[in-house]
C-alpha atoms as a PDB file:
ATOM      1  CA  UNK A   1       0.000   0.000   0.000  1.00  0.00           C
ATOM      2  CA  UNK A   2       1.519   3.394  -0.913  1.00  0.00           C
ATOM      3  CA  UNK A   3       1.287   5.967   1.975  1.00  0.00           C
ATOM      4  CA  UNK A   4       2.803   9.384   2.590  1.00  0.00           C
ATOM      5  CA  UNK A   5       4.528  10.015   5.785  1.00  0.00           C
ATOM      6  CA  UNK A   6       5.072  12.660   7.592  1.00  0.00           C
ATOM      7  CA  UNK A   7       5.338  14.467  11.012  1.00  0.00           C
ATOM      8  CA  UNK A   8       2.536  15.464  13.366  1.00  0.00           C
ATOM      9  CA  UNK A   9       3.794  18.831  15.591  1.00  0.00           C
ATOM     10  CA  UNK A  10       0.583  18.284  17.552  1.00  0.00           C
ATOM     11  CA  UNK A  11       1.701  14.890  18.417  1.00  0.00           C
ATOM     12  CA  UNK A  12       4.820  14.228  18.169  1.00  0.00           C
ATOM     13  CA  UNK A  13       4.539  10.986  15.716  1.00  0.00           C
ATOM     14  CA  UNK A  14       4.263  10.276  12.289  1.00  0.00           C
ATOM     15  CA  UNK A  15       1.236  10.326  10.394  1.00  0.00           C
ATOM     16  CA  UNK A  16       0.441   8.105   7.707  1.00  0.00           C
ATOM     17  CA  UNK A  17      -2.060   9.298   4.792  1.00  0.00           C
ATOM     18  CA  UNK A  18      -3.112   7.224   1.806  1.00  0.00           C
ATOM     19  CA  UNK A  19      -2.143   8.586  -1.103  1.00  0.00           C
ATOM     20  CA  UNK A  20      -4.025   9.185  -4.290  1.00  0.00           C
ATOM     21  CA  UNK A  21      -2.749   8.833  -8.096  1.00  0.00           C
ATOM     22  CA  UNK A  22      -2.489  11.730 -10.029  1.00  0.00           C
ATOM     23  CA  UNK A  23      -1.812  12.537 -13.664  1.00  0.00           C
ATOM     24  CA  UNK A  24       1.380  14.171 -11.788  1.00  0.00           C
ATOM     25  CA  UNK A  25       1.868  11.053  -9.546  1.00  0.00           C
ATOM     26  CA  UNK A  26       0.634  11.065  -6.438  1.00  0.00           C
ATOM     27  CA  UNK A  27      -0.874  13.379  -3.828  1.00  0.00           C
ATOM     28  CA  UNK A  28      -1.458  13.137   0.398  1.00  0.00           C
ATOM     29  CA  UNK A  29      -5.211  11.950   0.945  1.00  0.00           C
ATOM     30  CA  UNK A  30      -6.954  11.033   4.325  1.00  0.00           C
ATOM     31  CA  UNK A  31      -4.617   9.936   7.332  1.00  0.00           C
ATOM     32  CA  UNK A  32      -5.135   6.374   8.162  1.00  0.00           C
ATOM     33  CA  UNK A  33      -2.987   6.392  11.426  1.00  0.00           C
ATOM     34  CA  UNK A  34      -0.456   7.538  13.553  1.00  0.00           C
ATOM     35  CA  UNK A  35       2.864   5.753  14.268  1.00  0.00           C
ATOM     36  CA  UNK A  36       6.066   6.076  16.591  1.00  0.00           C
ATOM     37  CA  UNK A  37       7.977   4.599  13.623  1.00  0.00           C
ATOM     38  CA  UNK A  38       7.458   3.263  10.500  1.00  0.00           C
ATOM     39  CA  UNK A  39       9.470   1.679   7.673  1.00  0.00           C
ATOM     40  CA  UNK A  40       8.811   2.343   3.437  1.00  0.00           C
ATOM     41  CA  UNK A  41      10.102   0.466   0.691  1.00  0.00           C
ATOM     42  CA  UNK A  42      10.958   2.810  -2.812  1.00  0.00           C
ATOM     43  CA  UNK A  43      10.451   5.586  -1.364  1.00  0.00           C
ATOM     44  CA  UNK A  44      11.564   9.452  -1.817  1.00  0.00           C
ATOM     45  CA  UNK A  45      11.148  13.234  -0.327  1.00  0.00           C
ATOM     46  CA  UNK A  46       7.965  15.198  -2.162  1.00  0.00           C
ATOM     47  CA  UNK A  47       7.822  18.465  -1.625  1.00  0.00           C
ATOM     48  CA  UNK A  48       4.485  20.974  -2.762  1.00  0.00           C
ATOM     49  CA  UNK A  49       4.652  23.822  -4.994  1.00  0.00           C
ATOM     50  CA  UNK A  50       6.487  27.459  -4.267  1.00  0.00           C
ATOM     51  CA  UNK A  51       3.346  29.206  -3.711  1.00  0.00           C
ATOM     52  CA  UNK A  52       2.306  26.488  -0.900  1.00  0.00           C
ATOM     53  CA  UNK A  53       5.851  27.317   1.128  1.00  0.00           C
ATOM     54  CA  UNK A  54       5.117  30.898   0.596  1.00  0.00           C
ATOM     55  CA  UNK A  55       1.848  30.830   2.591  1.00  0.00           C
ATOM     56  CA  UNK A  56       3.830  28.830   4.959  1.00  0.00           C
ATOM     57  CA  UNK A  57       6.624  31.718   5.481  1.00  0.00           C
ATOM     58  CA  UNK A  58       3.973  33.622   6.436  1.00  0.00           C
ATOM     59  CA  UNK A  59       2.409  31.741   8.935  1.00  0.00           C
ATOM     60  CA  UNK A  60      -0.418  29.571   7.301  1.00  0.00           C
ATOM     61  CA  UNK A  61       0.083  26.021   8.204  1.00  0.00           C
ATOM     62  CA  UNK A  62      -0.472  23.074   6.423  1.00  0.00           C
ATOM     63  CA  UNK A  63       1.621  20.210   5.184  1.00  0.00           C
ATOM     64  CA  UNK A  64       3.136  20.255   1.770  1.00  0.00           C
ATOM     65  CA  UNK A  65       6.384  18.156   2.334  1.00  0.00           C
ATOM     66  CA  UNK A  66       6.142  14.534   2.917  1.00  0.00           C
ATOM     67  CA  UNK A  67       7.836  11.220   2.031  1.00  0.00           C
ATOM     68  CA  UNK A  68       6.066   9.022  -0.226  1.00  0.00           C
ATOM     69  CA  UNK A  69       6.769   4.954  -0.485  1.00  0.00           C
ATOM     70  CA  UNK A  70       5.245   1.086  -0.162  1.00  0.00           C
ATOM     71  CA  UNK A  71       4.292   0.316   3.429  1.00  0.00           C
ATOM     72  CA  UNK A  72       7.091  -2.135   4.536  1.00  0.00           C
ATOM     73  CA  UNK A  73       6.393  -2.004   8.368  1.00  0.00           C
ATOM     74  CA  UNK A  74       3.793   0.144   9.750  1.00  0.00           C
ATOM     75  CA  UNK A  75       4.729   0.198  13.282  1.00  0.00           C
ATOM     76  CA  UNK A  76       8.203  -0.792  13.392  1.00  0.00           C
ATOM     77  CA  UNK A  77      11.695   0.824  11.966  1.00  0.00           C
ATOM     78  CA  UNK A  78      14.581  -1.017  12.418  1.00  0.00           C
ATOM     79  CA  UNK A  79      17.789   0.512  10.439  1.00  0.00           C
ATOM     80  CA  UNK A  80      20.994  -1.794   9.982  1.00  0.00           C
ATOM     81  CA  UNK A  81      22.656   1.020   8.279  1.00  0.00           C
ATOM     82  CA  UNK A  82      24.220   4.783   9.307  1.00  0.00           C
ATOM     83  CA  UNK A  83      21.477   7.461  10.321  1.00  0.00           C
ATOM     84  CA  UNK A  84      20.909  10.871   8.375  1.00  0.00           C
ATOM     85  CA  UNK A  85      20.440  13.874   9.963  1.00  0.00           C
ATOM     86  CA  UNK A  86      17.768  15.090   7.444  1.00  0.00           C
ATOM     87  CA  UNK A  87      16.182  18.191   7.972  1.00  0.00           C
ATOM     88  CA  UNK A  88      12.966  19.956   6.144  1.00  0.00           C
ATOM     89  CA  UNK A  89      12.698  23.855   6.836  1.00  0.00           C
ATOM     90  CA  UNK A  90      10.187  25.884   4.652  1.00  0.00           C
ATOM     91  CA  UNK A  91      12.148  29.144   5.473  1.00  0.00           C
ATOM     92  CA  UNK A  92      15.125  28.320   4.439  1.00  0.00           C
ATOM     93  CA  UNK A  93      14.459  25.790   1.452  1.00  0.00           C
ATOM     94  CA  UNK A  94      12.246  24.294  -0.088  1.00  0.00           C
ATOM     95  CA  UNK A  95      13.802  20.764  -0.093  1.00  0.00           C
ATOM     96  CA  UNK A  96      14.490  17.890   2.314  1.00  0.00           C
ATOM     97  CA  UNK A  97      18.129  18.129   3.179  1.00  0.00           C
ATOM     98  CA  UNK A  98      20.814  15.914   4.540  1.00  0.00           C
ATOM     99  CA  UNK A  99      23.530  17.460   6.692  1.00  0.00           C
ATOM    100  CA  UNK A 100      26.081  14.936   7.327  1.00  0.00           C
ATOM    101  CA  UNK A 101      29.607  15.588   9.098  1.00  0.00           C
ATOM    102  CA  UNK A 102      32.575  14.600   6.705  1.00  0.00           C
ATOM    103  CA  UNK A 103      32.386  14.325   3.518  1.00  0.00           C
ATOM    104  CA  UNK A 104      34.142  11.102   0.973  1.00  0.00           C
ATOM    105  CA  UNK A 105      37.835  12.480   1.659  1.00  0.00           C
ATOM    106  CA  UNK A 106      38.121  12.085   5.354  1.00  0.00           C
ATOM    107  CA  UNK A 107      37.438  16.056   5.998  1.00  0.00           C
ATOM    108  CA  UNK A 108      35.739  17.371   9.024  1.00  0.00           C
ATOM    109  CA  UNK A 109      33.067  19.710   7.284  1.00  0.00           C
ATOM    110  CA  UNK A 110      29.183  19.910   7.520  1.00  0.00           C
ATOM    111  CA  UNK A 111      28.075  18.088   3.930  1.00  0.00           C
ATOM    112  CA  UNK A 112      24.659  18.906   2.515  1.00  0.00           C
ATOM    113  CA  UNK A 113      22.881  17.145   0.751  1.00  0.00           C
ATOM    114  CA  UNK A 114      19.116  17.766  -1.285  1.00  0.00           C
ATOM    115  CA  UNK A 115      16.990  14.708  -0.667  1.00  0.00           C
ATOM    116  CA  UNK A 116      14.029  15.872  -2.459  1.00  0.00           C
ATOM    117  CA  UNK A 117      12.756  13.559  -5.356  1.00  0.00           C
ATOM    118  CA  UNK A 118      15.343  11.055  -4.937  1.00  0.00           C
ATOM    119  CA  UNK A 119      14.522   7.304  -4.691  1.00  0.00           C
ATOM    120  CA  UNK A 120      15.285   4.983  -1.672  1.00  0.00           C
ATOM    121  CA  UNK A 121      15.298   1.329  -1.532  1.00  0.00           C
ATOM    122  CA  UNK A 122      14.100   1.533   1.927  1.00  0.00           C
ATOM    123  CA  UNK A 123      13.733   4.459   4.033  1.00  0.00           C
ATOM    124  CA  UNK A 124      12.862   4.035   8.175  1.00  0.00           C
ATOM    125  CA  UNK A 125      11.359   6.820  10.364  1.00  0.00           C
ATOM    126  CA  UNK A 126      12.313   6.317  14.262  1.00  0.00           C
ATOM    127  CA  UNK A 127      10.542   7.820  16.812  1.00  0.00           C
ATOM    128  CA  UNK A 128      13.374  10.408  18.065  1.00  0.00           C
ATOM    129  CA  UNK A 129      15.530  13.410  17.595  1.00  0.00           C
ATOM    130  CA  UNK A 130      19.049  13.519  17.139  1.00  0.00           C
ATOM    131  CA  UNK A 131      21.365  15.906  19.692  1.00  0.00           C
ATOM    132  CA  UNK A 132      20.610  19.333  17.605  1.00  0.00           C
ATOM    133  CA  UNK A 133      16.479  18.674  17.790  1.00  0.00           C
ATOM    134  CA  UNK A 134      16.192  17.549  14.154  1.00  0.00           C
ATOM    135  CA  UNK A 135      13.850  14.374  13.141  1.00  0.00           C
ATOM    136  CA  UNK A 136      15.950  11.333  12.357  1.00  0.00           C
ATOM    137  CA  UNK A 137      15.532   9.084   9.375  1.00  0.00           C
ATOM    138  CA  UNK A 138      17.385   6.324   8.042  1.00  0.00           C
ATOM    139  CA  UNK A 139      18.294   5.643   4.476  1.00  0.00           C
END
């Protein structure tokens, strides 16, 4: 079943909407639950149009950014591999970013990295926050 996934700031866990198919691809629909952690196959980082973010910036709120994938596990997230400090903030970007310290050389420097629209084999999100306050997900 394809959901969309994404976090509740009333309640602190994820919520899972169906999704609906578009001529665009898909589109969030009704939520069908709320999880502590959940785990999608093929998944990847949607994120609404401009105008959306810009209502957003100015203090209208409603969710426009979202991960899309095939339910794998809906109450469980169990990552075998390294953790990504991903981050979503509508005044600043409008993409899904990954800040990760180090980069492929061995060098101590914050590496970012845009998310958005990119496809993951399996993507887990954990009921937490890393040490700086950001949502955690797994890759």
């Amino acid at each position: 079943m394809k959901v969309a996934v994404y976090k509740n700031l009333n309640t602190g866990k994820w919520s899972v909407a169906s999704v609906k198919e578009t001529r665009n691809g898909f589109r969030k629909d009704k939520v069908i639950e709320h999880v502590d952690a959940i785990t999608l196959d093929n998944a990847s980082f949607y994120v609404g149009a401009e105008s959306t973010r810009q209502r957003i910036v100015n203090g209208h709120r409603e969710v426009y950014a979202y991960a899309i994938g095939d339910v794998f596990d809906m109450h469980d997230a169990d990552p075998c591999v390294v953790t990504h400090n991903v981050h979503f903030n509508p005044h600043k970007s409008n993409d899904f970013i990954s800040l990760d310290d180090g980069d492929a050389y061995g060098n101590d420097r914050q590496v970012e990295a845009v998310l958005t629209d990119r496809k993951f084999d399996r993507m887990y999100f954990l009921n937490g926050k890393d040490i700086d306050g950001n949502e955690v997900y797994t890759l």
